[in-house]
N, C-alpha and C. Protein backbone atom coordinates (compact mmCIF):
# COMPACT_ATOMS: atom_id res chain seq x y z
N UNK A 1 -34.33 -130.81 -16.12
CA UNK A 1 -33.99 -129.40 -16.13
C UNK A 1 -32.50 -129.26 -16.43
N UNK A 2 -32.28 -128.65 -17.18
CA UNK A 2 -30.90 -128.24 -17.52
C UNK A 2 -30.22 -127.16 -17.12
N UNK A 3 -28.56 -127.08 -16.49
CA UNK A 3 -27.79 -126.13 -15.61
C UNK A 3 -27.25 -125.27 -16.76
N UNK A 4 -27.14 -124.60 -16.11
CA UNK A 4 -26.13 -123.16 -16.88
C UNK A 4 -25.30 -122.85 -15.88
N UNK A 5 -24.10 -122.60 -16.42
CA UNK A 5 -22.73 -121.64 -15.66
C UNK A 5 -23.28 -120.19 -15.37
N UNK A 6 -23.80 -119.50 -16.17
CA UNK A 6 -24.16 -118.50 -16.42
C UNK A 6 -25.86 -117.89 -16.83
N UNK A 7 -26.56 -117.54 -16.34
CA UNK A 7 -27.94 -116.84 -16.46
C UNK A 7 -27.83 -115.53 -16.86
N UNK A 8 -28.17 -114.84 -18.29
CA UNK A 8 -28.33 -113.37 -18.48
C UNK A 8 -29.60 -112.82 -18.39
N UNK A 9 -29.77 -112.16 -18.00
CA UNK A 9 -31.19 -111.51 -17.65
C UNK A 9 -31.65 -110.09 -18.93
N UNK A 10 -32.11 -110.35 -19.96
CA UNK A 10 -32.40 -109.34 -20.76
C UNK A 10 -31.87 -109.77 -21.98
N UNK A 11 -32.58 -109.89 -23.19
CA UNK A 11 -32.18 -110.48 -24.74
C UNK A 11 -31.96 -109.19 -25.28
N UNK A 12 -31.08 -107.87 -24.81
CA UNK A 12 -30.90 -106.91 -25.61
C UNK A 12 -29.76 -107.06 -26.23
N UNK A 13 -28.72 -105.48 -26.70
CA UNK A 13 -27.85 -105.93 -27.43
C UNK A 13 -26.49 -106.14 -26.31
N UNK A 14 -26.50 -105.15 -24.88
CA UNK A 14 -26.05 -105.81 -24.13
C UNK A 14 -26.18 -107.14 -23.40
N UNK A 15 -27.36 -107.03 -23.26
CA UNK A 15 -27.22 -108.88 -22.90
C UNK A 15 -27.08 -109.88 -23.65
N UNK A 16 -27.03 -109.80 -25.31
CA UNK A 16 -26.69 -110.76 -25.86
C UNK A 16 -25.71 -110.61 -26.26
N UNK A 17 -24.82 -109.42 -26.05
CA UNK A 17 -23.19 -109.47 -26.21
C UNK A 17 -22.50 -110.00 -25.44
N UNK A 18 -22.81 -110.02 -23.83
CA UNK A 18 -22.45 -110.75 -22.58
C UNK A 18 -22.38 -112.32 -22.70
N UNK A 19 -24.02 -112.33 -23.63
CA UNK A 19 -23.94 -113.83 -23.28
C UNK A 19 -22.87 -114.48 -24.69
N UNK A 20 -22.93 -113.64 -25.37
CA UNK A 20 -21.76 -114.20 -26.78
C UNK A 20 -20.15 -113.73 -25.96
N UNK A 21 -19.86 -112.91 -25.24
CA UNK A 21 -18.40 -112.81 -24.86
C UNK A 21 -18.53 -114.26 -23.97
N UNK A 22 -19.54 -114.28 -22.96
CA UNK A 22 -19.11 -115.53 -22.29
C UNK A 22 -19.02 -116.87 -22.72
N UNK A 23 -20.04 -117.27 -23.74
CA UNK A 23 -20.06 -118.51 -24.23
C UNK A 23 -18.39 -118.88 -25.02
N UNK A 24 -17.79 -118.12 -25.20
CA UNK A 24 -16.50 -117.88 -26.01
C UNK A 24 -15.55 -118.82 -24.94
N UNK A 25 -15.79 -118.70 -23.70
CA UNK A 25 -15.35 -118.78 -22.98
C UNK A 25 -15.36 -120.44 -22.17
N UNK A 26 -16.26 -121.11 -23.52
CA UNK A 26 -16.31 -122.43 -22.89
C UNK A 26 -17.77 -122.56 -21.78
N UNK A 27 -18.47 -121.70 -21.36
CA UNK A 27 -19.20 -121.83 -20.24
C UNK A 27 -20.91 -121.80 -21.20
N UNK A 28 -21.62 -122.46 -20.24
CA UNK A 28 -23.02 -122.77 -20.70
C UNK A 28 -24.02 -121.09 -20.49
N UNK A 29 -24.43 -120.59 -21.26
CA UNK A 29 -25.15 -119.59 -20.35
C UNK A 29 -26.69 -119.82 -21.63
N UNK A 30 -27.87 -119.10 -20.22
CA UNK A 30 -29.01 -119.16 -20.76
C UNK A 30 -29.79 -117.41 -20.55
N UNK A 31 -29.92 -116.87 -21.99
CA UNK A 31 -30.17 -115.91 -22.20
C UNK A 31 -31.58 -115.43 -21.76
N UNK A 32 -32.23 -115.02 -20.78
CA UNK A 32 -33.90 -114.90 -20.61
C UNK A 32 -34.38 -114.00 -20.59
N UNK A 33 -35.71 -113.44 -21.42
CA UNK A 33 -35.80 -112.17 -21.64
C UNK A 33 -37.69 -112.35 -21.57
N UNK A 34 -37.53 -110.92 -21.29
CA UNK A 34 -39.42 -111.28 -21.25
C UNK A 34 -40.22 -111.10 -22.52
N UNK A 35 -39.80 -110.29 -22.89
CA UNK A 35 -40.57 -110.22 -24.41
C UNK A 35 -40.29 -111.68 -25.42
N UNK A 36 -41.24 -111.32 -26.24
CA UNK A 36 -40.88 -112.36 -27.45
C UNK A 36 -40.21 -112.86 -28.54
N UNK A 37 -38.90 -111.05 -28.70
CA UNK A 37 -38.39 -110.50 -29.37
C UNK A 37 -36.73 -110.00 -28.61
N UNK A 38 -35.93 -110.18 -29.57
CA UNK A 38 -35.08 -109.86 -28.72
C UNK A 38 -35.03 -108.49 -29.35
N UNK A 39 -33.97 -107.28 -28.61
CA UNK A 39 -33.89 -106.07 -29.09
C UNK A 39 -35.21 -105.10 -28.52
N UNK A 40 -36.20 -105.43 -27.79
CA UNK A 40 -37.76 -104.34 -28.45
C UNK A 40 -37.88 -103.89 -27.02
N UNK A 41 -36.53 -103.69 -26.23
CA UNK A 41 -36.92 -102.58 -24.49
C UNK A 41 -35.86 -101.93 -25.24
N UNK A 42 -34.69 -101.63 -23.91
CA UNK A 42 -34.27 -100.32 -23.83
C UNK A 42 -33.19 -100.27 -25.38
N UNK A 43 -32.66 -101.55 -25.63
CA UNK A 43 -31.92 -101.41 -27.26
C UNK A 43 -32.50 -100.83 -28.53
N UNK A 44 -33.87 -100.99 -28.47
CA UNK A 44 -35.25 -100.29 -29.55
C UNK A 44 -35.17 -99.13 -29.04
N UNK A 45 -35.56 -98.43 -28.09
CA UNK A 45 -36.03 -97.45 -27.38
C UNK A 45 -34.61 -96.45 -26.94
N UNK A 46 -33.53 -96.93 -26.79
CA UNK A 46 -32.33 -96.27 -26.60
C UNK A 46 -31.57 -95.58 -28.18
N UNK A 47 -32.17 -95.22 -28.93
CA UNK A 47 -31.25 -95.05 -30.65
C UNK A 47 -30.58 -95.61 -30.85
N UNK A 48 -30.56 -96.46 -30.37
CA UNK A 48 -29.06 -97.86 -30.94
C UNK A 48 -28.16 -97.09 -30.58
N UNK A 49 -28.03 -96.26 -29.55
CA UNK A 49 -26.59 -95.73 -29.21
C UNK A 49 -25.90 -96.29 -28.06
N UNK A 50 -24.75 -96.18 -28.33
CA UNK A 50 -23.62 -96.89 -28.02
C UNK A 50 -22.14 -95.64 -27.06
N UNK A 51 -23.12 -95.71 -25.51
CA UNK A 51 -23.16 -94.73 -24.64
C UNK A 51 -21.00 -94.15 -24.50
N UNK A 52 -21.00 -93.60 -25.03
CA UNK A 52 -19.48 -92.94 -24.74
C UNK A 52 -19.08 -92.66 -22.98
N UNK A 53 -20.20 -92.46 -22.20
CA UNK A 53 -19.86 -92.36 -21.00
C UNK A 53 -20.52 -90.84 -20.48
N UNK A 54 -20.30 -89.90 -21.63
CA UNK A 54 -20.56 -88.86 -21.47
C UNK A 54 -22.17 -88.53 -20.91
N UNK A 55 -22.53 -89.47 -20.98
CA UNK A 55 -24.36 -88.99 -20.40
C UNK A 55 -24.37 -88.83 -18.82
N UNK A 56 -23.54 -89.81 -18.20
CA UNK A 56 -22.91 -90.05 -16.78
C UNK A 56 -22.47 -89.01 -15.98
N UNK A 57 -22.73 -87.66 -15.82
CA UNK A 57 -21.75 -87.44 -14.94
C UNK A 57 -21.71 -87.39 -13.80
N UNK A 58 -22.75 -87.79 -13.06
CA UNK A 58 -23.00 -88.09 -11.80
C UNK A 58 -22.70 -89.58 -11.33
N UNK A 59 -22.22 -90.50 -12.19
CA UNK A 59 -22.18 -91.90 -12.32
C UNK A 59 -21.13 -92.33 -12.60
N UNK A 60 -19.89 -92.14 -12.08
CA UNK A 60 -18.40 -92.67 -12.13
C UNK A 60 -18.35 -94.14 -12.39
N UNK A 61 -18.62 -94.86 -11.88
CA UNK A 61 -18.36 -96.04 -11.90
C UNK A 61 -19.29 -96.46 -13.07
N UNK A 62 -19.91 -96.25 -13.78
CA UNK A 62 -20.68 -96.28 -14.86
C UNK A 62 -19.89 -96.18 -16.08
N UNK A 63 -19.41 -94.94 -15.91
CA UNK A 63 -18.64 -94.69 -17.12
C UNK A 63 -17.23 -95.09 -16.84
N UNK A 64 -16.83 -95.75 -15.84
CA UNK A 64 -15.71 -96.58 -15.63
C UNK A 64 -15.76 -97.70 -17.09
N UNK A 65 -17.13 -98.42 -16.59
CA UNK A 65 -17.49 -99.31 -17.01
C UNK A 65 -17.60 -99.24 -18.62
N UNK A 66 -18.29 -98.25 -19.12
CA UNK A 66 -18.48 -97.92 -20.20
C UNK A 66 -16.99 -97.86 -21.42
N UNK A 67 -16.22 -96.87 -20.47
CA UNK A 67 -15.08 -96.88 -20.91
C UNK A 67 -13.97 -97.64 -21.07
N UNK A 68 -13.58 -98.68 -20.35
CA UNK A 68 -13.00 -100.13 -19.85
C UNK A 68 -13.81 -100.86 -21.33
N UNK A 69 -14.93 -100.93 -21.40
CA UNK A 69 -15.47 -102.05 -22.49
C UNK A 69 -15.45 -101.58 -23.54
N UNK A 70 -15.56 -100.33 -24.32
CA UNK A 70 -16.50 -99.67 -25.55
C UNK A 70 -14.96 -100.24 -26.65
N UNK A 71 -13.80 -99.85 -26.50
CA UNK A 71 -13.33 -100.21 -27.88
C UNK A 71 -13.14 -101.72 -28.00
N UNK A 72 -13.83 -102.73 -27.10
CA UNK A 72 -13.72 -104.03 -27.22
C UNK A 72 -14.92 -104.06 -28.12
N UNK A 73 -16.18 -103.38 -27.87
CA UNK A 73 -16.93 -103.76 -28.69
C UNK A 73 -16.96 -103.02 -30.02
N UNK A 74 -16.39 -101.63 -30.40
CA UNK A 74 -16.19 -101.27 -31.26
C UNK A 74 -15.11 -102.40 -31.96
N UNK A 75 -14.27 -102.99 -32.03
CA UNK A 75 -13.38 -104.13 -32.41
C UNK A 75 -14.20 -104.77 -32.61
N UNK A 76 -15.35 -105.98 -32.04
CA UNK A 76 -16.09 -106.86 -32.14
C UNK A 76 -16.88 -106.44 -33.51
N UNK A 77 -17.37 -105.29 -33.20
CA UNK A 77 -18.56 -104.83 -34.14
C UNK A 77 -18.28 -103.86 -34.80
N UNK A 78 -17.37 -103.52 -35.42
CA UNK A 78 -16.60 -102.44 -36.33
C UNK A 78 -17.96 -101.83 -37.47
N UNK A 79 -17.99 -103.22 -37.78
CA UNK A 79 -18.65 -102.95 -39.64
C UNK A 79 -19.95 -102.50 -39.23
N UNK A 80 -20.40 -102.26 -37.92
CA UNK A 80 -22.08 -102.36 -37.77
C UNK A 80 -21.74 -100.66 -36.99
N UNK A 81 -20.71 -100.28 -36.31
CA UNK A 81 -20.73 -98.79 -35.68
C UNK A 81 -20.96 -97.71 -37.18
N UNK A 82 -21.70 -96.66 -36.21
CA UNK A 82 -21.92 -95.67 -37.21
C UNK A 82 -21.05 -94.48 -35.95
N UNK A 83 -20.40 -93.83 -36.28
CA UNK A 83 -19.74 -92.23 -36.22
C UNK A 83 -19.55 -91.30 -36.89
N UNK A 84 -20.20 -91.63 -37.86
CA UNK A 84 -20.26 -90.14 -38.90
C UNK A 84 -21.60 -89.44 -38.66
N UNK A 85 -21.71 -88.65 -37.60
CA UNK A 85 -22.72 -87.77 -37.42
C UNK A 85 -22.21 -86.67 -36.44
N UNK A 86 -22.98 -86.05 -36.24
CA UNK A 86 -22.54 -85.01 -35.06
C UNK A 86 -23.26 -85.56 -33.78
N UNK A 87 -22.86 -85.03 -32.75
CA UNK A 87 -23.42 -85.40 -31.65
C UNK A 87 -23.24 -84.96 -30.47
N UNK A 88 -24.41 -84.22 -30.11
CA UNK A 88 -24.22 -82.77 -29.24
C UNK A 88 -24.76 -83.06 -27.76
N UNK A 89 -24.16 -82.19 -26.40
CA UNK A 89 -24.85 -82.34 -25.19
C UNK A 89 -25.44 -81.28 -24.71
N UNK A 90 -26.28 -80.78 -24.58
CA UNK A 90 -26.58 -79.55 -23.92
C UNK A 90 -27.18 -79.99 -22.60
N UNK A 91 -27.06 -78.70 -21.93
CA UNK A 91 -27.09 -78.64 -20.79
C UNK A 91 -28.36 -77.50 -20.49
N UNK A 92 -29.37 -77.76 -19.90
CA UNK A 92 -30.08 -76.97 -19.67
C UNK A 92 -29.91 -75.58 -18.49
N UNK A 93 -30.58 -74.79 -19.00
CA UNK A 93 -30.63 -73.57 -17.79
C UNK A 93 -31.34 -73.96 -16.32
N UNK A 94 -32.30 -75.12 -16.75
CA UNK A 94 -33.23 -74.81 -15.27
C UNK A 94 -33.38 -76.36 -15.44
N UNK A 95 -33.56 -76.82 -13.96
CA UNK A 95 -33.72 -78.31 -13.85
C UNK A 95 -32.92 -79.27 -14.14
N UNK A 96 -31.35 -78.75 -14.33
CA UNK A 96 -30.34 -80.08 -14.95
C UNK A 96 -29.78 -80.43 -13.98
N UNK A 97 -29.61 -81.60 -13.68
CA UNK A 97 -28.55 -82.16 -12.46
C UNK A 97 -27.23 -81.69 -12.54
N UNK A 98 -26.87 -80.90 -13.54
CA UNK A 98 -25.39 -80.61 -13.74
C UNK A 98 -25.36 -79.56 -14.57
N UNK A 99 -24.17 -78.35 -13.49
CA UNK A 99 -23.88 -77.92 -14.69
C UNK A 99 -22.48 -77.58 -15.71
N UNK A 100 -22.53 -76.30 -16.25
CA UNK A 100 -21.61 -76.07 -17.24
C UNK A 100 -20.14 -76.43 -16.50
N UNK A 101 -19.78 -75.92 -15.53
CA UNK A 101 -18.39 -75.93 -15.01
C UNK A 101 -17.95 -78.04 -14.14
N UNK A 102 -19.34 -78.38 -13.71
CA UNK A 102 -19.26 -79.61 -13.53
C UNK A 102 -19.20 -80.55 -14.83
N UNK A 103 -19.70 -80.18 -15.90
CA UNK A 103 -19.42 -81.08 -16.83
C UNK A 103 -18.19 -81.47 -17.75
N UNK A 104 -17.38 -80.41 -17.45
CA UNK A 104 -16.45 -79.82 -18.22
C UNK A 104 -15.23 -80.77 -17.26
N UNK A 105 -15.42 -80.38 -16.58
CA UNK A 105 -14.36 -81.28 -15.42
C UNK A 105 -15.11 -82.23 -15.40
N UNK A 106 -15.99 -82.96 -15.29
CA UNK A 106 -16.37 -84.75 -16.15
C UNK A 106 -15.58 -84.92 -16.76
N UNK A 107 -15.71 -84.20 -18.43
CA UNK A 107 -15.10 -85.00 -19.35
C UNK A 107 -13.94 -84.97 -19.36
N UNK A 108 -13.20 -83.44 -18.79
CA UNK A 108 -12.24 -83.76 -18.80
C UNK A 108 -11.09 -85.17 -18.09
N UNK A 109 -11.60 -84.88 -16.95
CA UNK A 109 -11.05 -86.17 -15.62
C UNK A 109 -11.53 -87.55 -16.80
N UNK A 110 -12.23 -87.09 -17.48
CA UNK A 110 -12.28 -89.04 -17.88
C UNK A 110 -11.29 -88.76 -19.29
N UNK A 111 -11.16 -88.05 -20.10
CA UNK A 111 -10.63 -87.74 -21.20
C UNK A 111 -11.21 -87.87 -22.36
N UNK A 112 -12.96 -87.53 -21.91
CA UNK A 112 -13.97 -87.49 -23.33
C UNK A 112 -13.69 -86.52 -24.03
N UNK A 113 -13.48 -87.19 -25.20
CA UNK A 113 -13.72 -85.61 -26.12
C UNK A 113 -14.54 -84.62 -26.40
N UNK A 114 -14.57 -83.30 -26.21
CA UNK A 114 -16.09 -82.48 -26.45
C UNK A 114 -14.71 -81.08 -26.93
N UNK A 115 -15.94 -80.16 -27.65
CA UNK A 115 -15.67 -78.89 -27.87
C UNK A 115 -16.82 -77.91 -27.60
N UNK A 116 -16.88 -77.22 -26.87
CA UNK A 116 -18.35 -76.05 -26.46
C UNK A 116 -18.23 -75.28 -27.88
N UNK A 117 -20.01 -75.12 -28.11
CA UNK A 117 -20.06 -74.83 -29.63
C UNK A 117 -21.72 -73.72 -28.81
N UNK A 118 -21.71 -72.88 -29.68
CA UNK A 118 -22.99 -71.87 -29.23
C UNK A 118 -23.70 -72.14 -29.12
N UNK A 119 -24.81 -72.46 -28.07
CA UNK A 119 -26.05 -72.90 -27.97
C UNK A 119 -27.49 -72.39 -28.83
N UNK A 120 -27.06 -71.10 -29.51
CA UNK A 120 -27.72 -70.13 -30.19
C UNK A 120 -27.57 -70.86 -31.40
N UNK A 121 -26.88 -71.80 -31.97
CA UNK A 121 -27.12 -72.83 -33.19
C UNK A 121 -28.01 -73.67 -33.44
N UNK A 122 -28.53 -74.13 -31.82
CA UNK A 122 -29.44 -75.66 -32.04
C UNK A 122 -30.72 -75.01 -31.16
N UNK A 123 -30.35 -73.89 -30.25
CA UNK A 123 -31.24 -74.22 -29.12
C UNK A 123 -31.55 -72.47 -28.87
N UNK A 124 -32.91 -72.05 -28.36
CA UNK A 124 -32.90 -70.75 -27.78
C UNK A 124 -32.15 -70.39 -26.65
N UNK A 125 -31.20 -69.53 -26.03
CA UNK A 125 -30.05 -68.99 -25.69
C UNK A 125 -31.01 -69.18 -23.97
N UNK A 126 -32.12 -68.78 -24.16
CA UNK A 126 -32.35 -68.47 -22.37
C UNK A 126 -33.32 -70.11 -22.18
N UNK A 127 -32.44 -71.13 -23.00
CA UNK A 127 -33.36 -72.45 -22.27
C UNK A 127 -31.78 -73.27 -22.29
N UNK A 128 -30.89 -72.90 -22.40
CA UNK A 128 -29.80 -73.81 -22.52
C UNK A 128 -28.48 -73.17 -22.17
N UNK A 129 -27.69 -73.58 -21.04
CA UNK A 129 -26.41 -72.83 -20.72
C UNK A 129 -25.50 -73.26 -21.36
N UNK A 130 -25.02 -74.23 -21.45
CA UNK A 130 -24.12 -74.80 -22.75
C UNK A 130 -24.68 -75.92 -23.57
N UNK A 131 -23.62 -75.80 -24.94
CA UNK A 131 -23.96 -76.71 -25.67
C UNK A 131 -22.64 -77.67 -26.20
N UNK A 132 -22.04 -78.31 -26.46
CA UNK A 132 -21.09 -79.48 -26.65
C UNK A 132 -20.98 -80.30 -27.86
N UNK A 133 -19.88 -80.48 -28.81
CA UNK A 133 -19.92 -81.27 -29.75
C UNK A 133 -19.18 -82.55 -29.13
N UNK A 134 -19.62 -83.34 -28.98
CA UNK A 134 -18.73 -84.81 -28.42
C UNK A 134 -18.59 -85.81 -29.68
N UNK A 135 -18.14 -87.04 -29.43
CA UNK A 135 -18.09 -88.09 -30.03
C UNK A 135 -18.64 -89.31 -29.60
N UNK A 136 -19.61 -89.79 -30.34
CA UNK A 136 -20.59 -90.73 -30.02
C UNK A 136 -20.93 -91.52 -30.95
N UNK A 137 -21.11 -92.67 -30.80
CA UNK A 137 -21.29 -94.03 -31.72
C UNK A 137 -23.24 -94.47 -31.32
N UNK A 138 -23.60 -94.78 -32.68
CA UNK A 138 -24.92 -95.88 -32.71
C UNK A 138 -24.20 -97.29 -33.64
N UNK A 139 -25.07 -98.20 -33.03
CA UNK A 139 -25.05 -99.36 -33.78
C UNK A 139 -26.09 -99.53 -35.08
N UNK A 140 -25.70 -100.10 -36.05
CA UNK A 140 -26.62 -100.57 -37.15
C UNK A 140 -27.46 -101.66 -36.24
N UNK A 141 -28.79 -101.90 -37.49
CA UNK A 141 -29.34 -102.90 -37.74
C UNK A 141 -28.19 -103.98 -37.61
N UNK A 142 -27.20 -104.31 -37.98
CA UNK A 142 -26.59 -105.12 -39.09
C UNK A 142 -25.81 -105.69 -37.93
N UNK A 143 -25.09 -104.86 -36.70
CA UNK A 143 -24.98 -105.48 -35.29
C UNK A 143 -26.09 -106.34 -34.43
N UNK A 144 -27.44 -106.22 -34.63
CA UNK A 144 -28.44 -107.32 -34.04
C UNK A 144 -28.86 -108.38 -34.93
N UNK A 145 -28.75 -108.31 -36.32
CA UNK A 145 -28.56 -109.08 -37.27
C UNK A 145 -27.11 -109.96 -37.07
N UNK A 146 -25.96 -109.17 -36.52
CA UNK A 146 -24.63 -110.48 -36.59
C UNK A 146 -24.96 -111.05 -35.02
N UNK A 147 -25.67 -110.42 -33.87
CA UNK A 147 -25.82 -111.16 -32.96
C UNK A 147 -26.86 -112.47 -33.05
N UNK A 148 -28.05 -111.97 -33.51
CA UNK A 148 -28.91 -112.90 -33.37
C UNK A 148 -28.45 -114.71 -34.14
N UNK A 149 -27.66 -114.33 -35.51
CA UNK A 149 -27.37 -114.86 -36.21
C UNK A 149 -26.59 -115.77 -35.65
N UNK A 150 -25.28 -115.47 -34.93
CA UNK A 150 -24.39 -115.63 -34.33
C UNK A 150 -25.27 -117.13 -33.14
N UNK A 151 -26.08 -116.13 -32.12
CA UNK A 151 -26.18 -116.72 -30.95
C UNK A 151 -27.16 -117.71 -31.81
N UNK A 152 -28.08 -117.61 -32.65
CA UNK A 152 -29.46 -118.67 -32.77
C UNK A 152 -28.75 -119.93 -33.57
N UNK A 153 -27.70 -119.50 -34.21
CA UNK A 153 -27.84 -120.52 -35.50
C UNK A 153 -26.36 -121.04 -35.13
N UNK A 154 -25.14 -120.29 -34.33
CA UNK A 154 -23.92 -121.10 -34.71
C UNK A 154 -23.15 -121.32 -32.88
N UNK A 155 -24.07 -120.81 -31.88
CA UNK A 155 -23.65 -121.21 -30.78
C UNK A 155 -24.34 -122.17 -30.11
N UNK A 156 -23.34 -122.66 -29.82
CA UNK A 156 -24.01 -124.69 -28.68
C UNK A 156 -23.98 -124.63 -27.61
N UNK A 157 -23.31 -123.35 -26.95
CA UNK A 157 -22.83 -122.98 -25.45
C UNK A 157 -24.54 -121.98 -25.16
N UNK A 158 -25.27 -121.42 -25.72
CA UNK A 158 -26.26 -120.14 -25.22
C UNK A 158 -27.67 -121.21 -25.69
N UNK A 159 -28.68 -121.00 -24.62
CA UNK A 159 -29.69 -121.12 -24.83
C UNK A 159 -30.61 -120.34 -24.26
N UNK A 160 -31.92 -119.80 -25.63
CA UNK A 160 -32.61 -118.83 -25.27
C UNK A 160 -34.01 -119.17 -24.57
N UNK A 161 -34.99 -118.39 -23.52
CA UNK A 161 -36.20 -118.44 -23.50
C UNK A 161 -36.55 -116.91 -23.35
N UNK A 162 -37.32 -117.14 -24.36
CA UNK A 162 -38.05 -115.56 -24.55
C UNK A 162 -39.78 -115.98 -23.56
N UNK A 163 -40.05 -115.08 -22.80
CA UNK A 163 -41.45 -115.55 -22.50
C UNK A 163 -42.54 -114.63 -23.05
């Protein structure tokens, strides 16, 4: 049986970025994921987006986190970010954990960017109290293509079991 420094739990694009920052690092780590595939839970199922923090606002230490890491990986993965789109938050009238005056003081206290834009553009006026233009990143294809590539074929430090 063979040791690892390090065990990652999940072959997504966060866990196989973890396990590529750490292997960098000299240390053995073994990537384990349940599917057969890497990418096909929440990295498939999430839009390849690449969380600004702003979804958080009940979750400080989340978007601590988020924020502390994101232009390391925007640096890492430049050529594979997409930001040329719009990318909006609304806030519902009924049932939202948060609202207009709490969100606003979110982004501000963290220093996300947003501008309130009419909800009467995207959305009917009596299902939505505000609406928000922010700034938000997805990843390409072409980022799980330089990981996989990366970890399968040119690292000696990561070993995978998919089950």
């Amino acid at each position: 049986m063979k040791q690892f420094d390090i065990v990652v739990l999940g072959g997504g694009i966060y866990g196989l970025y973890t396990a590529l920052f750490l292997s960098q690092r000299e240390v053995t780590v073994a990537v384990i994921d349940i599917d057969q595939n890497f990418f096909s839970r929440a990295s498939m199922v999430n839009q390849a987006r690449l969380h600004n923090g702003l979804h958080y606002p009940r979750g400080q230490k989340t978007v601590n986190t988020i924020l502390k890491y994101k232009e390391r990986f925007i640096h890492d993965f430049g050529e594979s970010i997409n930001s040329q789109f719009k990318a909006y938050y609304a806030i519902a009238n009924n049932e939202s954990l948060t609202n207009k005056s709490e969100y606003e003081d979110f982004m501000n206290r963290n220093n996300i960017p947003y501008s309130e834009v009419d909800p009467n553009t995207l959305f009917n006026s009596n299902k939505v109290e505000a609406l928000y233009l922010t700034k938000e990143y997805s990843y390409s294809y072409l980022t799980q293509i330089k990981l996989k590539h990366y970890i399968l074929l040119k690292n000696t430090h990561i070993a995978i079991r998919l089950f």
